[in-house]
C-alpha atoms as a PDB file:
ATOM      1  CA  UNK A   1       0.000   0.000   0.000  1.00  0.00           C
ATOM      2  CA  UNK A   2       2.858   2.565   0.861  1.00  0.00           C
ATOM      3  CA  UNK A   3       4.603   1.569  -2.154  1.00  0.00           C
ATOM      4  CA  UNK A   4       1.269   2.226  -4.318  1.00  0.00           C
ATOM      5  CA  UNK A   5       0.803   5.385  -2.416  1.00  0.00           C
ATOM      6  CA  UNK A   6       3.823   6.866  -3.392  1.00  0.00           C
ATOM      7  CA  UNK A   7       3.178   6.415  -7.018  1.00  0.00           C
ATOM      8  CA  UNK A   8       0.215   8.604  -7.056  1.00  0.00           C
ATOM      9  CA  UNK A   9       2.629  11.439  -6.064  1.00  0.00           C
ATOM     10  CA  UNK A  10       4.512  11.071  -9.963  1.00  0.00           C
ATOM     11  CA  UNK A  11       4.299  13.604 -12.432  1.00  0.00           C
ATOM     12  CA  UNK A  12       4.284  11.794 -15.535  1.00  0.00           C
ATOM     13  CA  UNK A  13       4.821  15.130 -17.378  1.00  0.00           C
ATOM     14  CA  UNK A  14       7.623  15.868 -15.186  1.00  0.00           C
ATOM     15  CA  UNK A  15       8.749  12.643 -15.821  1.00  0.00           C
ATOM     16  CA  UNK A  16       8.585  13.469 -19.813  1.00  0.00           C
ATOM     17  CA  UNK A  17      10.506  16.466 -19.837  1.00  0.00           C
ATOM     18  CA  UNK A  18      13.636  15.109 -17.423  1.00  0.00           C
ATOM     19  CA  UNK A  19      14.050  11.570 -19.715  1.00  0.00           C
ATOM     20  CA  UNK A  20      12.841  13.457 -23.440  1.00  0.00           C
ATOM     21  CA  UNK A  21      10.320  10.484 -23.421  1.00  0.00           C
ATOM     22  CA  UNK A  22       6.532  11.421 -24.965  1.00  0.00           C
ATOM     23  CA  UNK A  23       4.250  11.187 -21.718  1.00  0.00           C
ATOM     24  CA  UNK A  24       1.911   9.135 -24.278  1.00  0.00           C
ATOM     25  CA  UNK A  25       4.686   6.545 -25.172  1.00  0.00           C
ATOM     26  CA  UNK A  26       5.137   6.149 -20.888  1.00  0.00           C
ATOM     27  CA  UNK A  27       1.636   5.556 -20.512  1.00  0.00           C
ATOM     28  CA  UNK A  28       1.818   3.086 -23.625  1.00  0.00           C
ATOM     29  CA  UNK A  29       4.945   1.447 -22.000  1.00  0.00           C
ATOM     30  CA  UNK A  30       3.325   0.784 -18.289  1.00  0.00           C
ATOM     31  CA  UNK A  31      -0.089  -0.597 -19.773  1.00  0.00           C
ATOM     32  CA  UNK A  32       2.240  -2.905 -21.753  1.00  0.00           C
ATOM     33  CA  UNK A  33       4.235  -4.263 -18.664  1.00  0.00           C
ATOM     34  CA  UNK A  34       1.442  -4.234 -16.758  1.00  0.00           C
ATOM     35  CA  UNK A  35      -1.054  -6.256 -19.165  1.00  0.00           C
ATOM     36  CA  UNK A  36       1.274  -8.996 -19.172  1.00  0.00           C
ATOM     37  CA  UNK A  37       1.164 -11.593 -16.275  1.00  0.00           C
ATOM     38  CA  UNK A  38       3.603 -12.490 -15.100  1.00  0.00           C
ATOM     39  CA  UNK A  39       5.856  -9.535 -15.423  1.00  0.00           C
ATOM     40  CA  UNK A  40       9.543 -10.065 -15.462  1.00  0.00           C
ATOM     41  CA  UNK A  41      11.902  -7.455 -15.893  1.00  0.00           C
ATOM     42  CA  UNK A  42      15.419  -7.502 -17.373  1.00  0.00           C
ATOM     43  CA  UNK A  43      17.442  -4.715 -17.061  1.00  0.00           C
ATOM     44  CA  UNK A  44      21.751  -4.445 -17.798  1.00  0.00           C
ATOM     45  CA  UNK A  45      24.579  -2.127 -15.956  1.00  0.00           C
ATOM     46  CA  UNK A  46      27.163   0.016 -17.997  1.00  0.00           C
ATOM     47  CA  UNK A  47      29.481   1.486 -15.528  1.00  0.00           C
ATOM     48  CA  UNK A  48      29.894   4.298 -17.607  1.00  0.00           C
ATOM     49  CA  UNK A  49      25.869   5.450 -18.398  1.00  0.00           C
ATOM     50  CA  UNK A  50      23.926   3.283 -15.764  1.00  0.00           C
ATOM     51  CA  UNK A  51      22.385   5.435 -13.048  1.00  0.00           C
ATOM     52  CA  UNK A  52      24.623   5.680  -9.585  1.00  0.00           C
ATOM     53  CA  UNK A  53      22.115   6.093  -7.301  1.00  0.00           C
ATOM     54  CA  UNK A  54      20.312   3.537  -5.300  1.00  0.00           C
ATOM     55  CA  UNK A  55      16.669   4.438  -5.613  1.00  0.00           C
ATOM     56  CA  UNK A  56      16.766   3.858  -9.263  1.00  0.00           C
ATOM     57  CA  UNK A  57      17.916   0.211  -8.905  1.00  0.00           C
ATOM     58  CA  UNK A  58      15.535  -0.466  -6.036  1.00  0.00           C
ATOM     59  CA  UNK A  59      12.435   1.047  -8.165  1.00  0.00           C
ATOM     60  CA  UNK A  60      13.359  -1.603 -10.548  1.00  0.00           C
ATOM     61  CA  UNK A  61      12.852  -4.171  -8.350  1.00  0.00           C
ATOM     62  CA  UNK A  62       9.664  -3.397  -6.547  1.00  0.00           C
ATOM     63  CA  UNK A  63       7.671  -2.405 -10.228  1.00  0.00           C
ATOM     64  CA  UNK A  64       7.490  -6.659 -10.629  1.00  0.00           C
ATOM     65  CA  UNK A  65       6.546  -6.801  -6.704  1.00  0.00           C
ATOM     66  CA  UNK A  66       4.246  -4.298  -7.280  1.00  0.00           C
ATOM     67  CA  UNK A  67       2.364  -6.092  -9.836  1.00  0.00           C
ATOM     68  CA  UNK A  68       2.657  -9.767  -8.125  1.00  0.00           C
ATOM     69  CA  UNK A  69       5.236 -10.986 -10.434  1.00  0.00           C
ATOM     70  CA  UNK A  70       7.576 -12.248  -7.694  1.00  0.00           C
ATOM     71  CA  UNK A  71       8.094 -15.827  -6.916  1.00  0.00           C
ATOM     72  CA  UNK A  72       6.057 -16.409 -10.330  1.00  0.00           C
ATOM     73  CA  UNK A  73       7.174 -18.615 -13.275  1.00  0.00           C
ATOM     74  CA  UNK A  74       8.484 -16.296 -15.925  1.00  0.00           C
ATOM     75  CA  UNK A  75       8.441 -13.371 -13.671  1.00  0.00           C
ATOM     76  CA  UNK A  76      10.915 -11.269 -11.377  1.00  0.00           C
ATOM     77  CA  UNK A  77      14.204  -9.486 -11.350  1.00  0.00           C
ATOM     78  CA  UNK A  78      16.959 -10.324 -13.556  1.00  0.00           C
ATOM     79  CA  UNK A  79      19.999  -7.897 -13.420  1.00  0.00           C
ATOM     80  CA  UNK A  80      22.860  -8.548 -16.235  1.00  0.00           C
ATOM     81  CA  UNK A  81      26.159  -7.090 -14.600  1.00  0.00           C
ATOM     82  CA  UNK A  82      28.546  -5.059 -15.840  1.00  0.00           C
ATOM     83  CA  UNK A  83      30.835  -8.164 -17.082  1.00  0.00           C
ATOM     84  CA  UNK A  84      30.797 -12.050 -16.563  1.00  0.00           C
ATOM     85  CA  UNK A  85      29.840 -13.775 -13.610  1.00  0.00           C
ATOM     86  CA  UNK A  86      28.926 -10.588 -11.843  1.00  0.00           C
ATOM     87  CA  UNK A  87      26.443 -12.363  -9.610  1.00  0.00           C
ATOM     88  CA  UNK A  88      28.928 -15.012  -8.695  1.00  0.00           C
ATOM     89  CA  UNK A  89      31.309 -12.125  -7.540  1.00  0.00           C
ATOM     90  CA  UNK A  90      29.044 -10.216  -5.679  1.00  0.00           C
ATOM     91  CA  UNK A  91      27.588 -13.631  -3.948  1.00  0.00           C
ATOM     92  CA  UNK A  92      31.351 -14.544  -3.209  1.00  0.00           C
ATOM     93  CA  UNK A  93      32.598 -11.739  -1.541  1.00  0.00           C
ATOM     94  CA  UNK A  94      34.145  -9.503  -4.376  1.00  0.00           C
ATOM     95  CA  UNK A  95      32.549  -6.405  -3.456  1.00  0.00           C
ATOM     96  CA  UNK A  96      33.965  -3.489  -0.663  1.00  0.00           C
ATOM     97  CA  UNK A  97      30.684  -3.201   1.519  1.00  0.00           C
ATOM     98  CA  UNK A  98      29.838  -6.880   1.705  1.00  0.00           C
ATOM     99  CA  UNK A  99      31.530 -10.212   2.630  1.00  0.00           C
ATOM    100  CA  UNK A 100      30.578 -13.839   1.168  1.00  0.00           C
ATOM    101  CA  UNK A 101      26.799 -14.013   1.229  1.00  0.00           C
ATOM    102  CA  UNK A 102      26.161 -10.275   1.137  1.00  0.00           C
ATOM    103  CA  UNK A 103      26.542 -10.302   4.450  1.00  0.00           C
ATOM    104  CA  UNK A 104      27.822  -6.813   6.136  1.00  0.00           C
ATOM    105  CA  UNK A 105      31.702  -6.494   6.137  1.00  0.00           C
ATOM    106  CA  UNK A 106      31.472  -4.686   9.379  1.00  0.00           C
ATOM    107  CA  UNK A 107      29.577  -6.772  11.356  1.00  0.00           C
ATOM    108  CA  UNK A 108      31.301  -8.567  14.379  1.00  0.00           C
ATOM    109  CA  UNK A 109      29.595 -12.053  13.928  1.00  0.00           C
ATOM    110  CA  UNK A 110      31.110 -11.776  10.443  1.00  0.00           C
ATOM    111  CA  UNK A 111      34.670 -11.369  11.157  1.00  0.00           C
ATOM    112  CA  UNK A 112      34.511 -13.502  13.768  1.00  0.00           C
ATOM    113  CA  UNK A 113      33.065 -16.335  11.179  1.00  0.00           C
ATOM    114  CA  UNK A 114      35.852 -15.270   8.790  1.00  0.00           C
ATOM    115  CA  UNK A 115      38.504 -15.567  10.711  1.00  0.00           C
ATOM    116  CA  UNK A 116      37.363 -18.531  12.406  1.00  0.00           C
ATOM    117  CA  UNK A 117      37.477 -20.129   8.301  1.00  0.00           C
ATOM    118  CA  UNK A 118      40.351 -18.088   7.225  1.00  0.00           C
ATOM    119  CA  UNK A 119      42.621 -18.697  10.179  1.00  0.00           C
ATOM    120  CA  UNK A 120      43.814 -15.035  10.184  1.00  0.00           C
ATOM    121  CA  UNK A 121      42.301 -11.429  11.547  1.00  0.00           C
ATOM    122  CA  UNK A 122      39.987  -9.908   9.541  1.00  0.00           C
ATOM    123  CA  UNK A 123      39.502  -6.244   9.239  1.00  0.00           C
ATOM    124  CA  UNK A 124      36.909  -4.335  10.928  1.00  0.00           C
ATOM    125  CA  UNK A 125      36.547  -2.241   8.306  1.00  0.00           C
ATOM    126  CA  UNK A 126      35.149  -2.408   4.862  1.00  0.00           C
ATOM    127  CA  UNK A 127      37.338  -1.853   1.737  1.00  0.00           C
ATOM    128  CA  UNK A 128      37.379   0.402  -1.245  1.00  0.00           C
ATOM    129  CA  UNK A 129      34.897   0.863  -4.518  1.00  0.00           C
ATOM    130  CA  UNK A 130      36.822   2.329  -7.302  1.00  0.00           C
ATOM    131  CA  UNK A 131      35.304   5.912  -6.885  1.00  0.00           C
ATOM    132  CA  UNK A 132      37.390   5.244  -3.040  1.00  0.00           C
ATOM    133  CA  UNK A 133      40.081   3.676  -4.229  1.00  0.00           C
ATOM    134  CA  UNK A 134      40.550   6.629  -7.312  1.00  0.00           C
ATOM    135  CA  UNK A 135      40.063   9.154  -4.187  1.00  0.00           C
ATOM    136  CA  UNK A 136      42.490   6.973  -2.229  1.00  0.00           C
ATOM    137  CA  UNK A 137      45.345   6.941  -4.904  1.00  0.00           C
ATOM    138  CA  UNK A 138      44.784  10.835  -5.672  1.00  0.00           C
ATOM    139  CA  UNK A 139      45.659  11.386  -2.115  1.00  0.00           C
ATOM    140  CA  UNK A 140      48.393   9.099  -2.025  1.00  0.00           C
ATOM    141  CA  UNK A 141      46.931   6.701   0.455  1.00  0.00           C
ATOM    142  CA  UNK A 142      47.205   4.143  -1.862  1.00  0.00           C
ATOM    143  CA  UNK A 143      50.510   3.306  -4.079  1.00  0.00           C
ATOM    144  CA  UNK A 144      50.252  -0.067  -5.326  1.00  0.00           C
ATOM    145  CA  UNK A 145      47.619  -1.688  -7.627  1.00  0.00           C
ATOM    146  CA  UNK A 146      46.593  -5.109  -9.087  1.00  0.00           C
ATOM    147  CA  UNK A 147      44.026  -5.308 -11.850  1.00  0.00           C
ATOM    148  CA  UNK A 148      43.109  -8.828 -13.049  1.00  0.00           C
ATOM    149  CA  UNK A 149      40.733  -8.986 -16.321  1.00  0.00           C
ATOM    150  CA  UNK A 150      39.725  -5.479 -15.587  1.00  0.00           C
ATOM    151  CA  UNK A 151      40.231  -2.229 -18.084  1.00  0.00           C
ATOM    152  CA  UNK A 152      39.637   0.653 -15.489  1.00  0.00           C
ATOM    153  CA  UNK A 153      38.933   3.159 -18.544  1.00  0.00           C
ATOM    154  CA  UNK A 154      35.717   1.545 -19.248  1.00  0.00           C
ATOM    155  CA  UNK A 155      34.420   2.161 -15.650  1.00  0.00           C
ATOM    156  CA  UNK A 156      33.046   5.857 -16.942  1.00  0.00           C
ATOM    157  CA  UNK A 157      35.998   8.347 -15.200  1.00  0.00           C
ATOM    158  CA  UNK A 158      36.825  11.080 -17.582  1.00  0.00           C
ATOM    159  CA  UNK A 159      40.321   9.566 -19.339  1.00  0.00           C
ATOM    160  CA  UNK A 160      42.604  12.217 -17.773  1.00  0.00           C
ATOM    161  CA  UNK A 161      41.440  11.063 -14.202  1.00  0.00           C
ATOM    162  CA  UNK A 162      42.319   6.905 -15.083  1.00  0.00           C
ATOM    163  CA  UNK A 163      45.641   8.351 -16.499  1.00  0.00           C
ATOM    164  CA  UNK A 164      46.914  10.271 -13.686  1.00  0.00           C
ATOM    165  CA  UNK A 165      45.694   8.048 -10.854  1.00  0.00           C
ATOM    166  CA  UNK A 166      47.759   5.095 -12.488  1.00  0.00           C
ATOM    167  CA  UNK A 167      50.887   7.670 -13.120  1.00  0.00           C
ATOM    168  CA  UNK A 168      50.903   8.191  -9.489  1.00  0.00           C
ATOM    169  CA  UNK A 169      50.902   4.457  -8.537  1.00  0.00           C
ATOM    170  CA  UNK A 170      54.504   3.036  -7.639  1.00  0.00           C
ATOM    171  CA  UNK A 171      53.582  -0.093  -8.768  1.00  0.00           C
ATOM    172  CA  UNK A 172      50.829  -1.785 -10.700  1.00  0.00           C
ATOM    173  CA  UNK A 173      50.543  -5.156 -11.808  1.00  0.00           C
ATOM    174  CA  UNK A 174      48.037  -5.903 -14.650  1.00  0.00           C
ATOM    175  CA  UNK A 175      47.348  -9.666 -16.079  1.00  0.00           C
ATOM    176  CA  UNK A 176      44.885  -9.374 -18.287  1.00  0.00           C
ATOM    177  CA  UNK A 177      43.887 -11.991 -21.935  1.00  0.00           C
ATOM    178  CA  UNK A 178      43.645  -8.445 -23.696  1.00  0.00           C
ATOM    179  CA  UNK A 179      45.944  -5.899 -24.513  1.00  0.00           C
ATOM    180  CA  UNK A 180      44.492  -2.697 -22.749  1.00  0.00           C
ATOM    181  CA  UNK A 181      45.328   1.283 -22.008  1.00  0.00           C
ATOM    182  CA  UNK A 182      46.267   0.135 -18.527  1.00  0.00           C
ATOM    183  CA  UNK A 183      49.115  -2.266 -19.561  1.00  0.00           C
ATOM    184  CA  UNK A 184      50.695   1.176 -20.738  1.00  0.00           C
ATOM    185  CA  UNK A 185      51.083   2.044 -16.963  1.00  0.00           C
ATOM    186  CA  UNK A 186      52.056  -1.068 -15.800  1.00  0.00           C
ATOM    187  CA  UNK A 187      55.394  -2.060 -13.957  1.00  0.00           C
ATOM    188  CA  UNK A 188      54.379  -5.919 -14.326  1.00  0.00           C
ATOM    189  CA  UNK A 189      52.390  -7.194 -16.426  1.00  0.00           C
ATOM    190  CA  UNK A 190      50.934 -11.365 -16.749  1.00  0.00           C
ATOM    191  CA  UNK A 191      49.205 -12.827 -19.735  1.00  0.00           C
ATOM    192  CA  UNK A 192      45.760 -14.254 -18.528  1.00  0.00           C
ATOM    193  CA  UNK A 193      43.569 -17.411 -19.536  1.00  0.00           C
ATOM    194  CA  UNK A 194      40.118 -16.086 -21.141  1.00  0.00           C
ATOM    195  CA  UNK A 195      36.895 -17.707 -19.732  1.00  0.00           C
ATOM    196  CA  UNK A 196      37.337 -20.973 -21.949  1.00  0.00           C
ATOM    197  CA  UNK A 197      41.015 -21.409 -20.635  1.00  0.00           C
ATOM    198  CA  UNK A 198      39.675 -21.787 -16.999  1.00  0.00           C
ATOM    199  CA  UNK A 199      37.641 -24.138 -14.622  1.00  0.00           C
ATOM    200  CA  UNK A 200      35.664 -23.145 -11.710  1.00  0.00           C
ATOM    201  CA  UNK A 201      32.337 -21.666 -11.532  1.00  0.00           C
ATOM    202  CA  UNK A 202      30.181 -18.822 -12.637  1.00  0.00           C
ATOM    203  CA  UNK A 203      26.429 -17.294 -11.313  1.00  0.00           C
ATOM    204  CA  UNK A 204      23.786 -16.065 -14.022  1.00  0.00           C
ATOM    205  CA  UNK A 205      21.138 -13.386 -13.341  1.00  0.00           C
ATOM    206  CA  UNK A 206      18.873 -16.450 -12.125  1.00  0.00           C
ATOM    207  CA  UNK A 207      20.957 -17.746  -9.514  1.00  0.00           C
ATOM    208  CA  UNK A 208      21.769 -20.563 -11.199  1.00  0.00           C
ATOM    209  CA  UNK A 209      25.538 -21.904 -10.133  1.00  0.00           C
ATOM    210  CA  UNK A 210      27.050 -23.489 -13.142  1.00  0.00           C
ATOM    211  CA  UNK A 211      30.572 -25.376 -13.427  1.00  0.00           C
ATOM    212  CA  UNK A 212      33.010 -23.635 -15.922  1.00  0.00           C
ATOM    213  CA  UNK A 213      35.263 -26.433 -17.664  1.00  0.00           C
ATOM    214  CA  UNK A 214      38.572 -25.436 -19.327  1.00  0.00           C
ATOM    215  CA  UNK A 215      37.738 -26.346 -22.912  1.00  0.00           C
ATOM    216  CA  UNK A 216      41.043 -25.225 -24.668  1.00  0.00           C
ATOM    217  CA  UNK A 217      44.650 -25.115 -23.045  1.00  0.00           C
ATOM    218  CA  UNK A 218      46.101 -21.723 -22.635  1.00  0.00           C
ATOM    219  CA  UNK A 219      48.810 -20.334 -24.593  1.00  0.00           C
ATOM    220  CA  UNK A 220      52.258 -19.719 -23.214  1.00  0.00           C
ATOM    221  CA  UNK A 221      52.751 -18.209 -19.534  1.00  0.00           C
ATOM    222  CA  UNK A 222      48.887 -17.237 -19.431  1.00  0.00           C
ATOM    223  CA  UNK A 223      47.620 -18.233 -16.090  1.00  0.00           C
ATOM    224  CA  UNK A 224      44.276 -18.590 -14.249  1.00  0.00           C
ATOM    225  CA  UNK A 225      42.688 -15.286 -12.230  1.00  0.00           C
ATOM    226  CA  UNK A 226      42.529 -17.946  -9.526  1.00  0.00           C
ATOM    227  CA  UNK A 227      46.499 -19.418  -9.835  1.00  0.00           C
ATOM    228  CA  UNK A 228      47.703 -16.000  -9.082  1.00  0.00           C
ATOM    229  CA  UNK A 229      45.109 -14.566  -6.496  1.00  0.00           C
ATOM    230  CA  UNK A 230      45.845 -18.230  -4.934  1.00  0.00           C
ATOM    231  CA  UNK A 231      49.494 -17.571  -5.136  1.00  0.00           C
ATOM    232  CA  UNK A 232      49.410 -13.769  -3.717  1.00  0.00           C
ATOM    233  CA  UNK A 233      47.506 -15.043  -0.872  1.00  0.00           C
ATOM    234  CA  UNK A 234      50.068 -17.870  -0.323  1.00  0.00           C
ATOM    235  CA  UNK A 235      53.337 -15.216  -0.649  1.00  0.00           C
ATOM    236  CA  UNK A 236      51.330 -12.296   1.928  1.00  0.00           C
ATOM    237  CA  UNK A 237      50.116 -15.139   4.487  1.00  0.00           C
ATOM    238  CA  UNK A 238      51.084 -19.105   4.180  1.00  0.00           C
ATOM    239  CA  UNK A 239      47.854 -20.235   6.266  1.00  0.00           C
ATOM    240  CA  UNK A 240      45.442 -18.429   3.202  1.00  0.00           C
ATOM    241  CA  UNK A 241      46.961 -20.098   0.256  1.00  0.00           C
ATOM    242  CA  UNK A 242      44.044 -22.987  -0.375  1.00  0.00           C
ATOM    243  CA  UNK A 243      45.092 -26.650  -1.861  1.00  0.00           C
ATOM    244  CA  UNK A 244      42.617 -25.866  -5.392  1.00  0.00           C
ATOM    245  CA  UNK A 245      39.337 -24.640  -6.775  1.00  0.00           C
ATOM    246  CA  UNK A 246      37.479 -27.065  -4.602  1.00  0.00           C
ATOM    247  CA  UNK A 247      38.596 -26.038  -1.217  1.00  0.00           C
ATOM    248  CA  UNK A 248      38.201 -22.250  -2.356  1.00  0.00           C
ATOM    249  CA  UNK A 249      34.655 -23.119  -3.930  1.00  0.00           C
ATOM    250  CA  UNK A 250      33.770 -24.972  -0.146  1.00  0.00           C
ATOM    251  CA  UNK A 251      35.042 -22.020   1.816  1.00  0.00           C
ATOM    252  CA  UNK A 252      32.608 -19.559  -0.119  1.00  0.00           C
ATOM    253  CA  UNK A 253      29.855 -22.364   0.451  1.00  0.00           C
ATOM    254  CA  UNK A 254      30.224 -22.206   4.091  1.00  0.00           C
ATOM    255  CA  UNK A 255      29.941 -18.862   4.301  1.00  0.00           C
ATOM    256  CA  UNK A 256      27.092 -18.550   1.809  1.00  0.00           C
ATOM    257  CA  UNK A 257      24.024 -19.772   3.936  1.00  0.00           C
ATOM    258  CA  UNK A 258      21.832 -19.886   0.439  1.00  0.00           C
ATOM    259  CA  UNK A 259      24.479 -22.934  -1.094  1.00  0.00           C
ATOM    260  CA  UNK A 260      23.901 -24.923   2.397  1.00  0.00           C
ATOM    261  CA  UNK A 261      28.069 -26.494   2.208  1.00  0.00           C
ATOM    262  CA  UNK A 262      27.606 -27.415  -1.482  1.00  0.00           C
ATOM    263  CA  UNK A 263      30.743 -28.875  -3.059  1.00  0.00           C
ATOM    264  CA  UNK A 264      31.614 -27.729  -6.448  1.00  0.00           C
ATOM    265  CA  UNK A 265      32.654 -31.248  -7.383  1.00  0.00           C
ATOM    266  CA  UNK A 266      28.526 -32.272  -7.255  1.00  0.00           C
ATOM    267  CA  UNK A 267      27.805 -29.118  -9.288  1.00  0.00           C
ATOM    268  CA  UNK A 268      25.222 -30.885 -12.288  1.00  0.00           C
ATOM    269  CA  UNK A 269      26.382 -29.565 -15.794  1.00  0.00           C
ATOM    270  CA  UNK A 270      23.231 -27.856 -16.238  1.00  0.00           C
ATOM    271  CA  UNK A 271      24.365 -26.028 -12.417  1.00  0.00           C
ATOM    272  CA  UNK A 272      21.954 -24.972  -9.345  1.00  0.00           C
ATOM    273  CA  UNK A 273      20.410 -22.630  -8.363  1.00  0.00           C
ATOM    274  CA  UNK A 274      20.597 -20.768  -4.936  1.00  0.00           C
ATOM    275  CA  UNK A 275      18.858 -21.340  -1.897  1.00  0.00           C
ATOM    276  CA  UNK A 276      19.951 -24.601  -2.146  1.00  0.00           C
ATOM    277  CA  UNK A 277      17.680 -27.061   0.624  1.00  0.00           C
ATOM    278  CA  UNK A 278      19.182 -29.361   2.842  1.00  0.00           C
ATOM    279  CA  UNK A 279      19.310 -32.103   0.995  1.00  0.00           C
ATOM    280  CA  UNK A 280      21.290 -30.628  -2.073  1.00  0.00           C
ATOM    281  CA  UNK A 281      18.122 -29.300  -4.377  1.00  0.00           C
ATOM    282  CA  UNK A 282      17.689 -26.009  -5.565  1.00  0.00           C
ATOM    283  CA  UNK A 283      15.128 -23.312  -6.121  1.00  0.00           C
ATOM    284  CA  UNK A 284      13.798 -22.857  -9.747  1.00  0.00           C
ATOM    285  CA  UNK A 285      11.571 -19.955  -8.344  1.00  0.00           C
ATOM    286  CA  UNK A 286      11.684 -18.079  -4.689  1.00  0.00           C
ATOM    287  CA  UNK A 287       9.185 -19.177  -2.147  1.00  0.00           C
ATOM    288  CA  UNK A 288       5.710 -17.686  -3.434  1.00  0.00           C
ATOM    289  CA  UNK A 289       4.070 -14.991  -1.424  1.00  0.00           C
ATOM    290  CA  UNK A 290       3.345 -15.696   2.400  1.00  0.00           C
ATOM    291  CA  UNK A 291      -0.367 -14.503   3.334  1.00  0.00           C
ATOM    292  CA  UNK A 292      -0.444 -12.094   0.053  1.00  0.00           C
ATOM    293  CA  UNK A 293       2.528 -10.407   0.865  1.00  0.00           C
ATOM    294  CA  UNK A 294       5.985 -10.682  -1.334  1.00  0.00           C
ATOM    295  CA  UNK A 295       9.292 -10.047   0.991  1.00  0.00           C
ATOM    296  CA  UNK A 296      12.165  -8.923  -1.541  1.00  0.00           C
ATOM    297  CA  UNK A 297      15.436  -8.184   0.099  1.00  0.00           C
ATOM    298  CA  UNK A 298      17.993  -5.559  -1.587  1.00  0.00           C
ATOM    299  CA  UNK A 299      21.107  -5.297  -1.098  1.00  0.00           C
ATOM    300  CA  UNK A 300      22.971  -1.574  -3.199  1.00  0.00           C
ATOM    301  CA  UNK A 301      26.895  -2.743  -4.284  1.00  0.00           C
ATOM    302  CA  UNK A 302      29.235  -0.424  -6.018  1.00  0.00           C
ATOM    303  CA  UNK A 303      32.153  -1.803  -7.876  1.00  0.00           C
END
């Protein structure tokens, strides 16, 4: 009710003149989506034109509660990152605000879980997002850099900024499959394996955990993301460096309440998808509607 309450407040000719959309063709395009039953809504993220503001993202996900289209077949929320396997990086910890299983980075039962797993101290502090870690580098706070598969002049800073912030750095190490601006700036750089040249696992827009098989050898010195993250780990602290994929893949299931200790060795080829029950089957749809009312819960990450 408070959410349908708050759309009686909308100007729709406001709404015109700030997108340069006909208020005709938005009336057209909401009896459209809302005809249809169920309702599911796809949207993508370019780092460089996609709003940066969280109300816009969490709009997007309560139009398909709105109109009942949650825990539906054929409806809800599908988000396509900003590059591959975005979903299985933000449910495995690769984010600043949240730790494995969106859970907070700064909450005490957290680190304590962490570094129970981990076997070392975790921080009680989040890290950086790149607008941070841009600010951070500026200031000099931060003089060293590693960027693995990433081009940091597509994230949408103005080209002069990416230059200078990577000038400034005293080292950066870049292994990437692709020859970008950034390997200009760099004081190492590593060939990389591209996504058929590796083995472990990625997570679509629909939870779905699939396995990723190595389907072609990789040429030269190119290594796996995961051989050299492994390896750094192993050369700053002996006790993190993990035997393989598996015990890496188990770690991130124990952590992740939603894969309920799932083993990436039992991963079916066609994968699973997340919340996984107790006795190793997953959810094709979340749980439908309790007493008429939909429960959707949001969690705003920046890269």
């Amino acid at each position: 009710q408070k959410l349908e309450k708050s759309l009686e407040k909308i100007n729709l000719s406001s709404v015109a003149g700030q997108t340069g959309i006909a208020e005709e063709k938005i009336r057209e395009a909401a009896r459209l989506f809302a005809g249809k039953k169920p309702a599911c809504l796809v949207y993508g993220i370019d780092p460089g034109t996609s709003p940066d503001h969280e109300s816009f993202y969490r709009l997007c996900a309560m139009l398909p509660l709105l109109l009942g289209s949650i825990g539906t077949e054929g409806g809800g929320v599908h988000v396509l990152g900003a590059a591959g396997n975005a979903q299985g990086a933000l449910d495995f910890g690769a984010t600043a605000k949240y730790a494995p299983g969106l859970r907070p980075a700064t909450s005490a039962a957290v680190r304590k879980h962490l570094s129970r797993l981990w076997g070392v101290e975790v921080a009680g502090k989040p890290g950086k997002n790149w607008p941070e870690i841009f600010a951070s580098i500026e200031k000099g706070e931060i003089r060293g850099l590693v960027l693995i598969g990433l081009n940091p002049f597509e994230l949408g800073y103005p080209r002069t900024r990416v230059e200078g912030a990577l000038a400034r750095l005293d080292f950066l190490l870049c292994q990437d499959a692709l020859r970008t601006p950034a390997l200009e700036y760099a004081h190492v750089t590593l060939p990389g394996a591209t996504f058929v040249e590796k083995d472990g696992t990625a997570t679509n827009c629909e939870r779905r955990v699939q396995p990723m098989v190595r389907s072609l050898e990789s040429p030269g010195d190119a290594r796996q993301d995961f051989d050299l993250l492994n390896s750094l780990l192993g050369l700053l602290h002996p006790g993190l460096e993990v035997p393989g994929r598996g015990a890496a893949f188990s770690q991130a299931a124990e952590s992740m309440a939603e894969l309920q200790g799932l083993q990436i060795e039992s991963l079916p080829v066609e994968g699973i998808q997340w919340p996984v029950s107790a006795d190793g089957r997953g959810m094709e749809r979340l749980l439908p509607p309790e007493e008429g009312k939909a429960r959707f819960k949001f969690f705003p990450a920046r890269i």
